[in-house]
Protein backbone atom coordinates (compact mmCIF):
# COMPACT_ATOMS: atom_id res chain seq x y z
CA UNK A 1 -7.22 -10.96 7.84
CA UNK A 2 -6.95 -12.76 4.23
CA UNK A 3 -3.54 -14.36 5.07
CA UNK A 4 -4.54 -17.79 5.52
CA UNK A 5 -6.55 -17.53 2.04
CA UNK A 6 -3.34 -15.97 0.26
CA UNK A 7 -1.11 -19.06 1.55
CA UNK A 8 -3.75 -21.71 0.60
CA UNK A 9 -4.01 -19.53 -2.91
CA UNK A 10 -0.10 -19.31 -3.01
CA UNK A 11 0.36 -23.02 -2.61
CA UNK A 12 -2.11 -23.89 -5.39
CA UNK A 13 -0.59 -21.73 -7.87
CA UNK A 14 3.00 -23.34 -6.87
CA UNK A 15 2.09 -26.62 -8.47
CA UNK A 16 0.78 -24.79 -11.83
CA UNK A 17 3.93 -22.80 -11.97
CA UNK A 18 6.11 -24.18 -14.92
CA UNK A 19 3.99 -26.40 -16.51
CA UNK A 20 3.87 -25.90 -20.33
CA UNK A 21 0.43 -27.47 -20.80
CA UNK A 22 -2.21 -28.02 -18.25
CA UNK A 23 -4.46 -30.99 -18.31
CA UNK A 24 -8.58 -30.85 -17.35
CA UNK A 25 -7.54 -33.25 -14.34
CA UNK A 26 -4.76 -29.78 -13.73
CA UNK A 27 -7.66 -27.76 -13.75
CA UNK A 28 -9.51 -29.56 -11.76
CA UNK A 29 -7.55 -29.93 -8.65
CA UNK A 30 -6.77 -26.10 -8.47
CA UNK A 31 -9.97 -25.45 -8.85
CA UNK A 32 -10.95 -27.98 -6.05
CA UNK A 33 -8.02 -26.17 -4.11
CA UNK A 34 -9.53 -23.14 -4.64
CA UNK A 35 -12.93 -23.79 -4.03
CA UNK A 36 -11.31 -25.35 -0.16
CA UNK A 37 -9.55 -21.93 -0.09
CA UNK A 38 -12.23 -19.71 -0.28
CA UNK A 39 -14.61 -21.78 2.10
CA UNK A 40 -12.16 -21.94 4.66
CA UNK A 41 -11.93 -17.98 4.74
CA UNK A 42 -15.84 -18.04 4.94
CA UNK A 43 -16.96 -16.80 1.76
CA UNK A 44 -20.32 -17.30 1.26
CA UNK A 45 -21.09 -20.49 -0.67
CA UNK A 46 -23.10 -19.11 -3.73
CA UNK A 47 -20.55 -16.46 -4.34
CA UNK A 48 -18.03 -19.35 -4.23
CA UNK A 49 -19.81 -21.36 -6.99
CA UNK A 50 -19.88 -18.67 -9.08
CA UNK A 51 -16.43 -17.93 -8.92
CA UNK A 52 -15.21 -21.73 -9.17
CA UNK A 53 -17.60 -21.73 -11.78
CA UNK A 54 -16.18 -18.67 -13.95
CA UNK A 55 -12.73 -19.62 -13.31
CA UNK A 56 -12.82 -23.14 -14.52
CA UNK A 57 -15.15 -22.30 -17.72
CA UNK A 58 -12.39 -19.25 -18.60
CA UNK A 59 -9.11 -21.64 -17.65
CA UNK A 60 -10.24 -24.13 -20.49
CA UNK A 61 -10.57 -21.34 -23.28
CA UNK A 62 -8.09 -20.43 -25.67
CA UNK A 63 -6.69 -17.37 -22.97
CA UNK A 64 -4.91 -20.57 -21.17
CA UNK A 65 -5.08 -23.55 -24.41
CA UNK A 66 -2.93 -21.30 -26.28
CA UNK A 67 -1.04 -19.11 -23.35
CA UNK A 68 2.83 -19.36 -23.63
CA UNK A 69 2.65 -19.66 -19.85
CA UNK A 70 -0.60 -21.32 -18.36
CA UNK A 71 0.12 -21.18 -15.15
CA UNK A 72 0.51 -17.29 -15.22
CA UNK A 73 -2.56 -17.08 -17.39
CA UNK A 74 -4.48 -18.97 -14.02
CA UNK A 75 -3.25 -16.72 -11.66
CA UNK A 76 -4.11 -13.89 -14.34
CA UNK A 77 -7.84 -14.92 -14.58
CA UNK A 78 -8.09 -15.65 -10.51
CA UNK A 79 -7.34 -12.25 -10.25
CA UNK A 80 -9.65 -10.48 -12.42
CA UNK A 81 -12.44 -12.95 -10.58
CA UNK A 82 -11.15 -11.65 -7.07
CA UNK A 83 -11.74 -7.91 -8.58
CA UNK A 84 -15.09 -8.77 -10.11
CA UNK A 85 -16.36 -10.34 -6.83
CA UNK A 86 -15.47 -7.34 -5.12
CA UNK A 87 -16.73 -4.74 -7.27
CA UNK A 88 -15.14 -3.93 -10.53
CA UNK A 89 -14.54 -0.80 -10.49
CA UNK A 90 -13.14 1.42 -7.29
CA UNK A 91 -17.14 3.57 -6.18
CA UNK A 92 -16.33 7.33 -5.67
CA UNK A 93 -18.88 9.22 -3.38
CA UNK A 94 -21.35 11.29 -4.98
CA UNK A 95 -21.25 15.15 -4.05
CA UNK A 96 -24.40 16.85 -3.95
CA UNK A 97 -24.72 19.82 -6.68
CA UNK A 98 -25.52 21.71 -4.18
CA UNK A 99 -23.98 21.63 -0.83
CA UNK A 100 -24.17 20.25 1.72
CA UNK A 101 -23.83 16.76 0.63
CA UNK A 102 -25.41 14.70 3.06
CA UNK A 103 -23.72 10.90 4.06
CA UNK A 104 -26.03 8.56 6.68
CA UNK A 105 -24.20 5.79 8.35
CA UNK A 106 -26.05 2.68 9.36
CA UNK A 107 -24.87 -0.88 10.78
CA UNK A 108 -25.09 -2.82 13.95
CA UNK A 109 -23.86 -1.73 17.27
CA UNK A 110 -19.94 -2.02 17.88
CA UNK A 111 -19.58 -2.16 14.34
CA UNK A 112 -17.49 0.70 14.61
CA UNK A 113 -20.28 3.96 13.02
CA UNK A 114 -19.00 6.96 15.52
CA UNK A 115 -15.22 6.45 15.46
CA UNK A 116 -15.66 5.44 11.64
CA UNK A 117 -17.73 9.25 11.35
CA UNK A 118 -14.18 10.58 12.53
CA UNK A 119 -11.74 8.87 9.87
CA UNK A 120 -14.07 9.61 7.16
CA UNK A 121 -14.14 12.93 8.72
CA UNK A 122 -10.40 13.54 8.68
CA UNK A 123 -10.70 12.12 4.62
CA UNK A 124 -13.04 14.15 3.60
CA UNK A 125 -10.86 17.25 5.23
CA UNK A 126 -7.97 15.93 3.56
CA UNK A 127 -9.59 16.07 0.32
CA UNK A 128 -10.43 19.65 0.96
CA UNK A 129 -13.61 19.50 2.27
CA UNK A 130 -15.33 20.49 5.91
CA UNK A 131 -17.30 18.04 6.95
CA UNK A 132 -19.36 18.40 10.01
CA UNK A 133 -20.27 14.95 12.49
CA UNK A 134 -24.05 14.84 13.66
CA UNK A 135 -24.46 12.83 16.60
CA UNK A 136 -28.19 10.90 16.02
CA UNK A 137 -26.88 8.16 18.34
CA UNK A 138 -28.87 8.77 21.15
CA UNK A 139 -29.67 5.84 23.05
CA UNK A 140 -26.40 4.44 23.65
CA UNK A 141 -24.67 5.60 27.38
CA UNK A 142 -22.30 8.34 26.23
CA UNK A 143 -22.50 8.00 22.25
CA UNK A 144 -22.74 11.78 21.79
CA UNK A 145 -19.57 11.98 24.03
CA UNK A 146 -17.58 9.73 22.08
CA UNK A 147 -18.29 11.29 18.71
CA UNK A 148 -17.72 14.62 20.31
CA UNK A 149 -13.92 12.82 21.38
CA UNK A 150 -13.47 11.49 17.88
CA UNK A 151 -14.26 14.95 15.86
CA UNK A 152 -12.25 16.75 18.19
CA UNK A 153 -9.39 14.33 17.60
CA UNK A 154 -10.13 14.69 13.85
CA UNK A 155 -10.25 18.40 13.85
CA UNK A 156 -13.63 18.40 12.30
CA UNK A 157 -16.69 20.09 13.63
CA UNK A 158 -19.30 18.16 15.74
CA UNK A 159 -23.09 18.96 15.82
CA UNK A 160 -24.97 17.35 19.02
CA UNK A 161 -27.26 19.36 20.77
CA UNK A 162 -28.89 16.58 23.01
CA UNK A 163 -26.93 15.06 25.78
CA UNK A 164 -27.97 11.56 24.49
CA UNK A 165 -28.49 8.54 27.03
CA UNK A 166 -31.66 7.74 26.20
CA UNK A 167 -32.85 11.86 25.72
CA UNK A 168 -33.39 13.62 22.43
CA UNK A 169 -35.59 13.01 19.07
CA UNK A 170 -32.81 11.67 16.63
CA UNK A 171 -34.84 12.70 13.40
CA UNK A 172 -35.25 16.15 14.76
CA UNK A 173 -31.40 16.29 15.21
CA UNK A 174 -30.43 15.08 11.95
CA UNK A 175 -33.21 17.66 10.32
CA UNK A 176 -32.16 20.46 11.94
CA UNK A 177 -28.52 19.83 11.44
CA UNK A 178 -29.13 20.11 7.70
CA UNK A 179 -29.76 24.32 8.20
CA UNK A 180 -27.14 24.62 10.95
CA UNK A 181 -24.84 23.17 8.26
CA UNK A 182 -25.71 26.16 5.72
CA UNK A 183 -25.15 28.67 8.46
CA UNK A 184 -21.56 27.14 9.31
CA UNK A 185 -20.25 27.05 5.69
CA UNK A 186 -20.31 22.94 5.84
CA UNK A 187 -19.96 21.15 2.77
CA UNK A 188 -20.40 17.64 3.65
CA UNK A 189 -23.15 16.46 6.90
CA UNK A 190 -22.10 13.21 8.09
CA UNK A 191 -25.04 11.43 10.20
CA UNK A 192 -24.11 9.10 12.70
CA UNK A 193 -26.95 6.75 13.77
CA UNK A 194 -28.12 4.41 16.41
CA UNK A 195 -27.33 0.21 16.28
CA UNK A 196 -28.43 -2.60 17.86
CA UNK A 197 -26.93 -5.54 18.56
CA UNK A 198 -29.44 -7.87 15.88
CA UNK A 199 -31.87 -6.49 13.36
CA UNK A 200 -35.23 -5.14 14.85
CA UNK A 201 -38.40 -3.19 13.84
CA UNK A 202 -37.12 -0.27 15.87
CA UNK A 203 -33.73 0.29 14.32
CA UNK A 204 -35.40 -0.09 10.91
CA UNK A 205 -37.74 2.23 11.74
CA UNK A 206 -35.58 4.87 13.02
CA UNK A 207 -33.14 4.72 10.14
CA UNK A 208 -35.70 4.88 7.92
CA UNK A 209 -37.06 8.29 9.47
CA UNK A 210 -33.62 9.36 9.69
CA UNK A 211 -33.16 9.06 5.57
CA UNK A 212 -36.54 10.40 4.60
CA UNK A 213 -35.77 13.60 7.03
CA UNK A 214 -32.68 14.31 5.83
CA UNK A 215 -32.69 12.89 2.78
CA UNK A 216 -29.02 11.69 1.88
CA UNK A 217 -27.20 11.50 -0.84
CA UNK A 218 -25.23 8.26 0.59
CA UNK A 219 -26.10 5.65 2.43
CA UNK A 220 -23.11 3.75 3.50
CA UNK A 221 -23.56 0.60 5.73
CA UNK A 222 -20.62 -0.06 7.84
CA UNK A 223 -20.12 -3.85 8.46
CA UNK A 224 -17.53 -5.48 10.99
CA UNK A 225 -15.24 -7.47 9.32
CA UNK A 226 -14.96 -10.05 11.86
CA UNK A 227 -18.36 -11.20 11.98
CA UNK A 228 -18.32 -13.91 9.60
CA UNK A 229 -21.49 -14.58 7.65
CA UNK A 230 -23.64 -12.93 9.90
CA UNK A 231 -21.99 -9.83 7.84
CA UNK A 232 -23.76 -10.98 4.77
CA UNK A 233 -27.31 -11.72 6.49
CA UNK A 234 -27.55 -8.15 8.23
CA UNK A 235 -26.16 -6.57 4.79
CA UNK A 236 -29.13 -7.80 3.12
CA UNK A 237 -31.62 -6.65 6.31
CA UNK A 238 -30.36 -3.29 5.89
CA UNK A 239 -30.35 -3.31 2.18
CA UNK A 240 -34.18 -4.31 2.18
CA UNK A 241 -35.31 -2.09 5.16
CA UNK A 242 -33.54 0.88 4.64
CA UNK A 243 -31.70 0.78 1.81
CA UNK A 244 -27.57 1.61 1.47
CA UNK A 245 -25.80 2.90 -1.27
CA UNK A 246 -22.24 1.75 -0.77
CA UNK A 247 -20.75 -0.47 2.08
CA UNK A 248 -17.87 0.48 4.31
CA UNK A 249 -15.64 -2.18 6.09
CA UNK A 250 -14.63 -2.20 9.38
CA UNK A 251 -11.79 -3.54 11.61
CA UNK A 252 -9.89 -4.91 8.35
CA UNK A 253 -6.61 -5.50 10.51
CA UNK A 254 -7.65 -8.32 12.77
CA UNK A 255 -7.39 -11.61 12.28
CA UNK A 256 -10.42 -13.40 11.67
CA UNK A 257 -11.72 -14.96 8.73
CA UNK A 258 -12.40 -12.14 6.04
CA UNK A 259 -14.10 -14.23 3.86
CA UNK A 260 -17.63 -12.78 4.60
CA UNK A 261 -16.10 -9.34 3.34
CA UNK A 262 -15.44 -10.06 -0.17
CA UNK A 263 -18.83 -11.63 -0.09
CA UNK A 264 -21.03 -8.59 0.35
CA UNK A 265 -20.44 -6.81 -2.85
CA UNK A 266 -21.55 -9.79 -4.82
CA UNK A 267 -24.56 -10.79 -2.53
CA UNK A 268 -26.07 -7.07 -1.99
CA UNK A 269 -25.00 -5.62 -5.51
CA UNK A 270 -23.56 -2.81 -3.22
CA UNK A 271 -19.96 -1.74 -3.71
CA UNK A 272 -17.63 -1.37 -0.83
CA UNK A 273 -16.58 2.17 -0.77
CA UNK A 274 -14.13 2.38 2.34
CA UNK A 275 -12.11 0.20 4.20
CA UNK A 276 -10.70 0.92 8.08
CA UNK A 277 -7.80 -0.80 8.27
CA UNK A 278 -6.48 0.04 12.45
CA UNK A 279 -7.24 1.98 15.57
CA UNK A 280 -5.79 5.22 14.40
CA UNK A 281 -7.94 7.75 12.49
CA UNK A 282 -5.48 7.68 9.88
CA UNK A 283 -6.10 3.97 9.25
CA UNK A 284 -9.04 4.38 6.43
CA UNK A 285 -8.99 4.96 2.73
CA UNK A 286 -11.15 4.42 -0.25
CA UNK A 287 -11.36 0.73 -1.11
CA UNK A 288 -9.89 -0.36 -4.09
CA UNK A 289 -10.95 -4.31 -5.77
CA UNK A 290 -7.94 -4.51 -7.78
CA UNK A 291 -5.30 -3.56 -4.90
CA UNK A 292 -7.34 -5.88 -2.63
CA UNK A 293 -7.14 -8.74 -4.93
CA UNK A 294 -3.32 -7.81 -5.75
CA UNK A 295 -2.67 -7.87 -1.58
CA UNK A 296 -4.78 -11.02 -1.19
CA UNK A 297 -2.78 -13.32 -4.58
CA UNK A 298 0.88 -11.86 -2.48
CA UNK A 299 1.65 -9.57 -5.39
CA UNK A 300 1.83 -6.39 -2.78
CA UNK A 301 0.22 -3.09 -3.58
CA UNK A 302 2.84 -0.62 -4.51
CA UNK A 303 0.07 1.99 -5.78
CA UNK A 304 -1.49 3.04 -2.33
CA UNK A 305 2.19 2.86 -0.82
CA UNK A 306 3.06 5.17 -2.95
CA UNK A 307 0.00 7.53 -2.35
CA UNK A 308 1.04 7.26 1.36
CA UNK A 309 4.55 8.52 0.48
CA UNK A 310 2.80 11.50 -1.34
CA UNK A 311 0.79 12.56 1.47
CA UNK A 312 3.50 12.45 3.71
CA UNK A 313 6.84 13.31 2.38
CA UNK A 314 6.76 17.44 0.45
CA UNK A 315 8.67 17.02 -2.79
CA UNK A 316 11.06 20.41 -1.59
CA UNK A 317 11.89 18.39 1.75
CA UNK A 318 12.72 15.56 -1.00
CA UNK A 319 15.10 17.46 -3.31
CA UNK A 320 15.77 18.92 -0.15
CA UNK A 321 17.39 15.82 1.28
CA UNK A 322 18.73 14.45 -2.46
CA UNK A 323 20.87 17.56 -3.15
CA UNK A 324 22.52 17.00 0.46
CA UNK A 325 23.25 13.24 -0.25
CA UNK A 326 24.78 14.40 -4.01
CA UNK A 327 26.94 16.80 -2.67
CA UNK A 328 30.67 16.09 -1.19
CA UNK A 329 30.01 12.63 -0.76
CA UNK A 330 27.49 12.82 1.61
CA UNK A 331 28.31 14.23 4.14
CA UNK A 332 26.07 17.05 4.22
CA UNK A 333 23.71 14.47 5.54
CA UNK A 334 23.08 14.24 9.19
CA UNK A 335 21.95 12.21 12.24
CA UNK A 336 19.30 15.41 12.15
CA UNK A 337 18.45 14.79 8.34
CA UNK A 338 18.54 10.96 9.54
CA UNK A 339 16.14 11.60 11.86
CA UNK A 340 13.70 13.88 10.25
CA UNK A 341 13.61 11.18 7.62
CA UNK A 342 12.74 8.04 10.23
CA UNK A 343 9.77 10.36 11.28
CA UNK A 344 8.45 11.33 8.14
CA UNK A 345 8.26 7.19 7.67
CA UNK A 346 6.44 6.62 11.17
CA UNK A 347 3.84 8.84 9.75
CA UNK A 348 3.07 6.54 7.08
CA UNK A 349 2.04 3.91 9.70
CA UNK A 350 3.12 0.44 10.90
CA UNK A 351 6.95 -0.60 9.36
CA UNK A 352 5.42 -4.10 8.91
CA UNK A 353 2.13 -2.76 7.07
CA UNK A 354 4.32 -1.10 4.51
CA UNK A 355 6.66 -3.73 3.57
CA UNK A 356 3.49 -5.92 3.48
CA UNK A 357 2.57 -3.61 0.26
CA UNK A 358 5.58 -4.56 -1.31
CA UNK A 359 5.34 -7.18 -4.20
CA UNK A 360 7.01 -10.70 -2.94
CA UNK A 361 6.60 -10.16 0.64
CA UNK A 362 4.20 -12.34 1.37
CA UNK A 363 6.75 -14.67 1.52
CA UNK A 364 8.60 -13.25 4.41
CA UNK A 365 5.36 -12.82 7.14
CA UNK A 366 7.09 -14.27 9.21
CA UNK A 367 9.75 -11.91 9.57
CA UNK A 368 7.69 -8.84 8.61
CA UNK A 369 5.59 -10.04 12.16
CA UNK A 370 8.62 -10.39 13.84
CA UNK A 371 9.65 -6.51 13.37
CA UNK A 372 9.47 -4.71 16.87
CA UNK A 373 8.07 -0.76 16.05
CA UNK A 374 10.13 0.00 19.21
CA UNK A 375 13.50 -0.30 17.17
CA UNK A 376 12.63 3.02 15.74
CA UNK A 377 11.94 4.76 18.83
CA UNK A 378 15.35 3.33 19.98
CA UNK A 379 16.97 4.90 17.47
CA UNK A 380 15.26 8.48 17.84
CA UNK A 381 16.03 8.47 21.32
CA UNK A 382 19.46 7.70 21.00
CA UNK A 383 19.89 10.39 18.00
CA UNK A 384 17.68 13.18 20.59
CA UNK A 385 20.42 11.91 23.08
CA UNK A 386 23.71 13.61 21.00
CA UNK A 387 24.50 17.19 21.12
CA UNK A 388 23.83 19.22 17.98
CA UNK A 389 27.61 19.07 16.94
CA UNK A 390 27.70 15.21 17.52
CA UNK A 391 24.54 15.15 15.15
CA UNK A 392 25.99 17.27 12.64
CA UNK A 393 29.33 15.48 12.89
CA UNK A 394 29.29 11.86 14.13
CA UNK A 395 32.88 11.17 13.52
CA UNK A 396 33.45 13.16 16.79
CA UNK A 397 31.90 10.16 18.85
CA UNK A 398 34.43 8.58 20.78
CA UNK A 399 34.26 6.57 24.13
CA UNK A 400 33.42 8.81 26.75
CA UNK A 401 30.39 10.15 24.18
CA UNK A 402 29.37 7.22 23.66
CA UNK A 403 28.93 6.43 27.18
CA UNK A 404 27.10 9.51 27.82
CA UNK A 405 24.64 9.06 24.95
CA UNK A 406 23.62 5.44 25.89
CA UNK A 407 22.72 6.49 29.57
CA UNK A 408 20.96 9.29 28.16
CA UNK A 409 18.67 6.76 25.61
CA UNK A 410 18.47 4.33 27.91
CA UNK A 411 20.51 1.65 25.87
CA UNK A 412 23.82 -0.55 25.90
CA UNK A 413 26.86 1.91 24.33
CA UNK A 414 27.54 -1.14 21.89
CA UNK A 415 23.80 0.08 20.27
CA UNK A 416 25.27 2.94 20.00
CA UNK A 417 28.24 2.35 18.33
CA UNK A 418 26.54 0.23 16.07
CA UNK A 419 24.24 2.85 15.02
CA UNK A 420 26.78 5.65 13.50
CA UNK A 421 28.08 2.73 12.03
CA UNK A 422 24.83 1.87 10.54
CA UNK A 423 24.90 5.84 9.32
CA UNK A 424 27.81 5.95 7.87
CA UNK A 425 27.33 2.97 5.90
CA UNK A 426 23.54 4.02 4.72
CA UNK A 427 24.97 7.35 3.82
CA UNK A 428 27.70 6.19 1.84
CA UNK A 429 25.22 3.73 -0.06
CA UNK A 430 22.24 6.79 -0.93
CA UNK A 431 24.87 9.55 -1.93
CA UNK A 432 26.47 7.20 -3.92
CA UNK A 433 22.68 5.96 -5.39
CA UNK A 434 21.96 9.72 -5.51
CA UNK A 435 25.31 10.06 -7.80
CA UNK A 436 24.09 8.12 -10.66
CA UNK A 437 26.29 5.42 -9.20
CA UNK A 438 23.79 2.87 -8.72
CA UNK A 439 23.37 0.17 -6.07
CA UNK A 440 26.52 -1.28 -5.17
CA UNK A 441 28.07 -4.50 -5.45
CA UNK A 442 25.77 -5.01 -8.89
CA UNK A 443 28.75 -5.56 -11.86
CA UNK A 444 28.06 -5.38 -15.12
CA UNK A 445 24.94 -3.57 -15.05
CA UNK A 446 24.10 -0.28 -16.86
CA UNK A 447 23.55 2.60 -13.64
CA UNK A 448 23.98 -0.26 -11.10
CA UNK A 449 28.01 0.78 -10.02
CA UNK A 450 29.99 -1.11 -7.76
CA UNK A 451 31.79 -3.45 -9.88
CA UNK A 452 34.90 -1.97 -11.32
CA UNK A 453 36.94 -4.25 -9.05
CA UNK A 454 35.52 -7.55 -10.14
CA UNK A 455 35.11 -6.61 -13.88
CA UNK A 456 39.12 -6.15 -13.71
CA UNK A 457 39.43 -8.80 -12.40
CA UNK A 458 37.49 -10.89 -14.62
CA UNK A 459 39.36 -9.45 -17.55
CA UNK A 460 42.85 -10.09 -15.86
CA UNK A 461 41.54 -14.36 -15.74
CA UNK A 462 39.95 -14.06 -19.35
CA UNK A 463 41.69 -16.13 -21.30
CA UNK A 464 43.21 -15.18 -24.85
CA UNK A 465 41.43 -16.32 -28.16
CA UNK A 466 43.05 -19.70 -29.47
CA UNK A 467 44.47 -19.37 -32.77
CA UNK A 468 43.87 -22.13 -35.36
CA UNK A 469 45.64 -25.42 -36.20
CA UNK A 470 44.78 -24.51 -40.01
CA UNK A 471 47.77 -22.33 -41.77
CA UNK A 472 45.33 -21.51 -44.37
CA UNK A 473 42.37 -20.86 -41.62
CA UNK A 474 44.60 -18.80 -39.46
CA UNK A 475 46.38 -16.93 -41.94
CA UNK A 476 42.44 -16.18 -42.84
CA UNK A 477 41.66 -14.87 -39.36
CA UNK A 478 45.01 -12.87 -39.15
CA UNK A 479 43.99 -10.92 -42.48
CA UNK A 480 40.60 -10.24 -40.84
CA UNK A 481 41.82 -8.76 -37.57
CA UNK A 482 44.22 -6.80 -39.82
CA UNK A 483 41.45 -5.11 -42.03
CA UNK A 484 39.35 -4.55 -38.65
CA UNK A 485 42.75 -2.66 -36.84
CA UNK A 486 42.49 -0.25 -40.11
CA UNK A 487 39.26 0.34 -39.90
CA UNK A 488 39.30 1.11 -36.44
CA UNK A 489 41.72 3.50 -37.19
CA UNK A 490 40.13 4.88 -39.49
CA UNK A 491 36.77 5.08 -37.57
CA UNK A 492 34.73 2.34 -39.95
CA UNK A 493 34.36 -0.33 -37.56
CA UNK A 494 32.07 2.23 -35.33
CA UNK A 495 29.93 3.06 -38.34
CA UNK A 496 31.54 5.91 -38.56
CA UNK A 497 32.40 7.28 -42.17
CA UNK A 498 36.04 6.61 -43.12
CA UNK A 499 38.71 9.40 -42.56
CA UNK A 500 36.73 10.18 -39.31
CA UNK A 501 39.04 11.75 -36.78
CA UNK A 502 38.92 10.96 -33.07
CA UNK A 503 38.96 14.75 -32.56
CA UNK A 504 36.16 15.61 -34.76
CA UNK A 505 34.11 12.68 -33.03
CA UNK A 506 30.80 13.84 -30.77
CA UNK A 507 28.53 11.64 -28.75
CA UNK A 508 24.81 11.94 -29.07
CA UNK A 509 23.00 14.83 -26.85
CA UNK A 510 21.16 11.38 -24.91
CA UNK A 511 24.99 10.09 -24.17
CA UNK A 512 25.83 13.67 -23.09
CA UNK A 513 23.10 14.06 -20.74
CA UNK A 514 23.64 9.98 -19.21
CA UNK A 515 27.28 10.83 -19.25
CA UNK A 516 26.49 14.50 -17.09
């Protein structure tokens, strides 16, 4: 959604990259560039002036004047802007003292309210909580249905005792859910309410009912994404009639203008708490400014990827796999081990969406887009193809196997080749990684391995030191190399005392333990 504002940001900071000193008329243009950035991705014009504003009066103080790198500093202060404009500070929820903590969703129809109920749903049971889904939405054809679907998907309770379609009192629902919640043991009551497709008297007065019966301890508006500035405009509706307490964005993932989302935080003075992010209900999380503002300036977010990794991979499956790649080369590792691995990454979502966390990639959309998810199903298939003894030991693979295996996957038998030679390769690079030995092909680095051929090498072409022209010069430089040969002997030159014997010599416990 916020590509086409990261390349227009990316380009501007390109020409301030570099420059030792920057100029008002410097300043100027990227601001000017800036300002053009953030209009074209729709962000709504007063929240634009102020940042232009902020960013231009900070860029000539002494944080840039007197900056070793100005450029940097630019990118630096753009950055804490983004953040500011879209929040500050990541907005927990707030947990009733005593249970059950009650959350209200309001928005506009086909905003997203009853499948978002379900990921928050799933969250909140992830965090260790049972939530349970009311369904208040009864005047949309087969709302009650659908939220019914989603919980069940979820694996969170649903509470809807009207059939919906028009029948049912909403504010009766969403009271008496409140005491069906004690009886069940449910911590958290999420509401799910009716939309419309603009802002009338009705839905205001109904969500209004809704909050006074029920009293919640959240409000949370959800807001499409997509819907440009209109977002900002119903935001304000909502935050006048009824009242929100945090905003939650929808349908982050497509592809029109964002610009209206990182608007609403400034405009309302409501912080958005959640962000949904795909189709799946495992595509939502808590919103973070500073990781937003880090994905939109290119520079990745490495932080949530790496609270993805912890949710999916268990630290004993982990040392699990390590000890197997650290042991005899290798070749404890399987196709099986191979393959429980690939899986284990599938569950963290889209290939593409994680390498787009990674810092630097935003220079490589293009290929990241070009990545076909099917590659990996390939591959599974044609590992589920092998017998168990061909997984355990792929160096039994010859002809006729491979043959068999690619009519059983459904591929070419070259594919398949190519893939335990893929294996064989990858394994040899993580056990030797796993080691100690370090990434190979990387000379002359500390832990980085693979360079004992070249460094040979490079001392075979060294060249000798010349000697002088001057007798009394070289005769100089001969006594010196003589007094350092005795003192090596001796054990001075390592600042060792004198008379040191190589036998009585130790290293250091932190040499020891780097050494194994």
């Amino acid at each position: 959604m916020f590509d086409t504002l990261s390349d227009r940001l990316a380009n501007t900071f390109k020409t301030l990259r570099g420059k030792g000193r920057l100029s008002e008329a410097d300043i100027d243009s990227a601001a000017r560039e800036i300002r053009i950035a953030l209009l074209e991705a729709d962000v709504a014009l007063p929240v634009v002036r102020a940042f232009i504003a902020n960013v231009k009066e900070r860029a000539r103080g002494a944080e840039v004047s007197k900056a070793l790198n100005p450029g940097q500093q630019i990118i630096k202060i753009v950055n804490e802007e983004l953040v500011s404009i879209l929040g500050g500070e990541t907005r927990r929820l707030r947990f009733a003292k005593t249970a059950p903590t009650v959350i209200m969703l309001a928005g506009l129809q086909g905003a997203g309210k009853t499948t978002l109920a379900g990921k928050l749903g799933r969250w909140l049971k992830g965090q260790g909580h049972s939530p349970l889904l009311v369904a208040c939405d009864l005047q949309r054809p087969n709302a009650v249905n659908q939220l019914s679907v989603v919980a069940e998907r979820a694996g969170v309770s649903v509470y809807a005792p009207q059939p919906g379609n028009g029948v049912g009192d909403p504010v009766q629902v969403a009271k008496d859910s409140i005491e069906y919640a004690k009886s069940k043991v449910h911590d958290v009551v999420i509401v799910d309410t009716a939309g419309r497709l603009g802002i009338d008297q009705e839905l205001m007065r109904q969500a209004a009912d809704i909050r006074d019966a029920v009293s919640p301890d959240e409000i949370l508006f959800v807001v499409d994404a997509m819907i440009g500035q209109d977002a900002v405009n119903t935001a304000e509706a909502f935050r006048d009639g009824v009242g929100f307490d945090g905003v939650v964005l929808s349908k982050l993932d497509g592809d029109a203008r964002g610009g209206a989302a990182l608007s609403i935080a400034h405009v309302t003075g409501r912080q958005i708490m959640f962000a949904s992010n795909g189709e799946k209900l495992d595509d939502f999380d808590a919103f973070h400014p500073d990781r937003m503002a880090s994905r939109i300036l290119g520079m990745g977010d490495v932080l949530s990827l790496i609270e993805k990794a912890e949710q999916t991979f268990s630290q004993e499956e982990a040392a699990k796999m390590a000890s197997k790649l650290a042991s005899s080369k290798g070749k404890d590792f399987t196709l099986d081990d191979f393959l429980a691995q690939m899986e284990q990454v599938r569950k963290m979502g889209s290939i593409s969406k994680l390498l787009g966390m990674l810092p630097g990639m935003a220079q490589m959309k293009d290929q990241i887009n070009s990545i076909d998810e099917r590659d990996v199903d390939r591959t599974a298939a044609i590992i589920k193809s092998m017998t168990p003894a061909e997984r355990h030991e792929p160096t039994i693979i010859n002809g006729s196997r491979r043959a068999r295996i690619a009519k059983g996957s459904g591929v070419e038998v070259s594919a398949v080749k190519s893939l335990v030679e893929r294996f064989f390769e990858a394994r040899k690079m993580m056990s030797r990684m796993a080691q100690g030995g370090g990434m190979p092909g990387m000379p002359g680095i500390p832990g980085m391995g693979g360079g004992a051929g070249r460094q040979k090498k490079q001392q075979k072409q060294a060249k000798g030191k010349r000697k002088s022209g001057n007798p009394m010069k070289r005769k100089a430089e001969e006594q010196a190399a003589a007094t350092r040969r005795e003192e090596a002997a001796q054990g001075g030159a390592f600042g060792l005392p004198a008379g040191t014997q190589a036998q009585d010599f130790e290293l250091p416990d932190e040499f020891k333990k780097f050494m194994g």
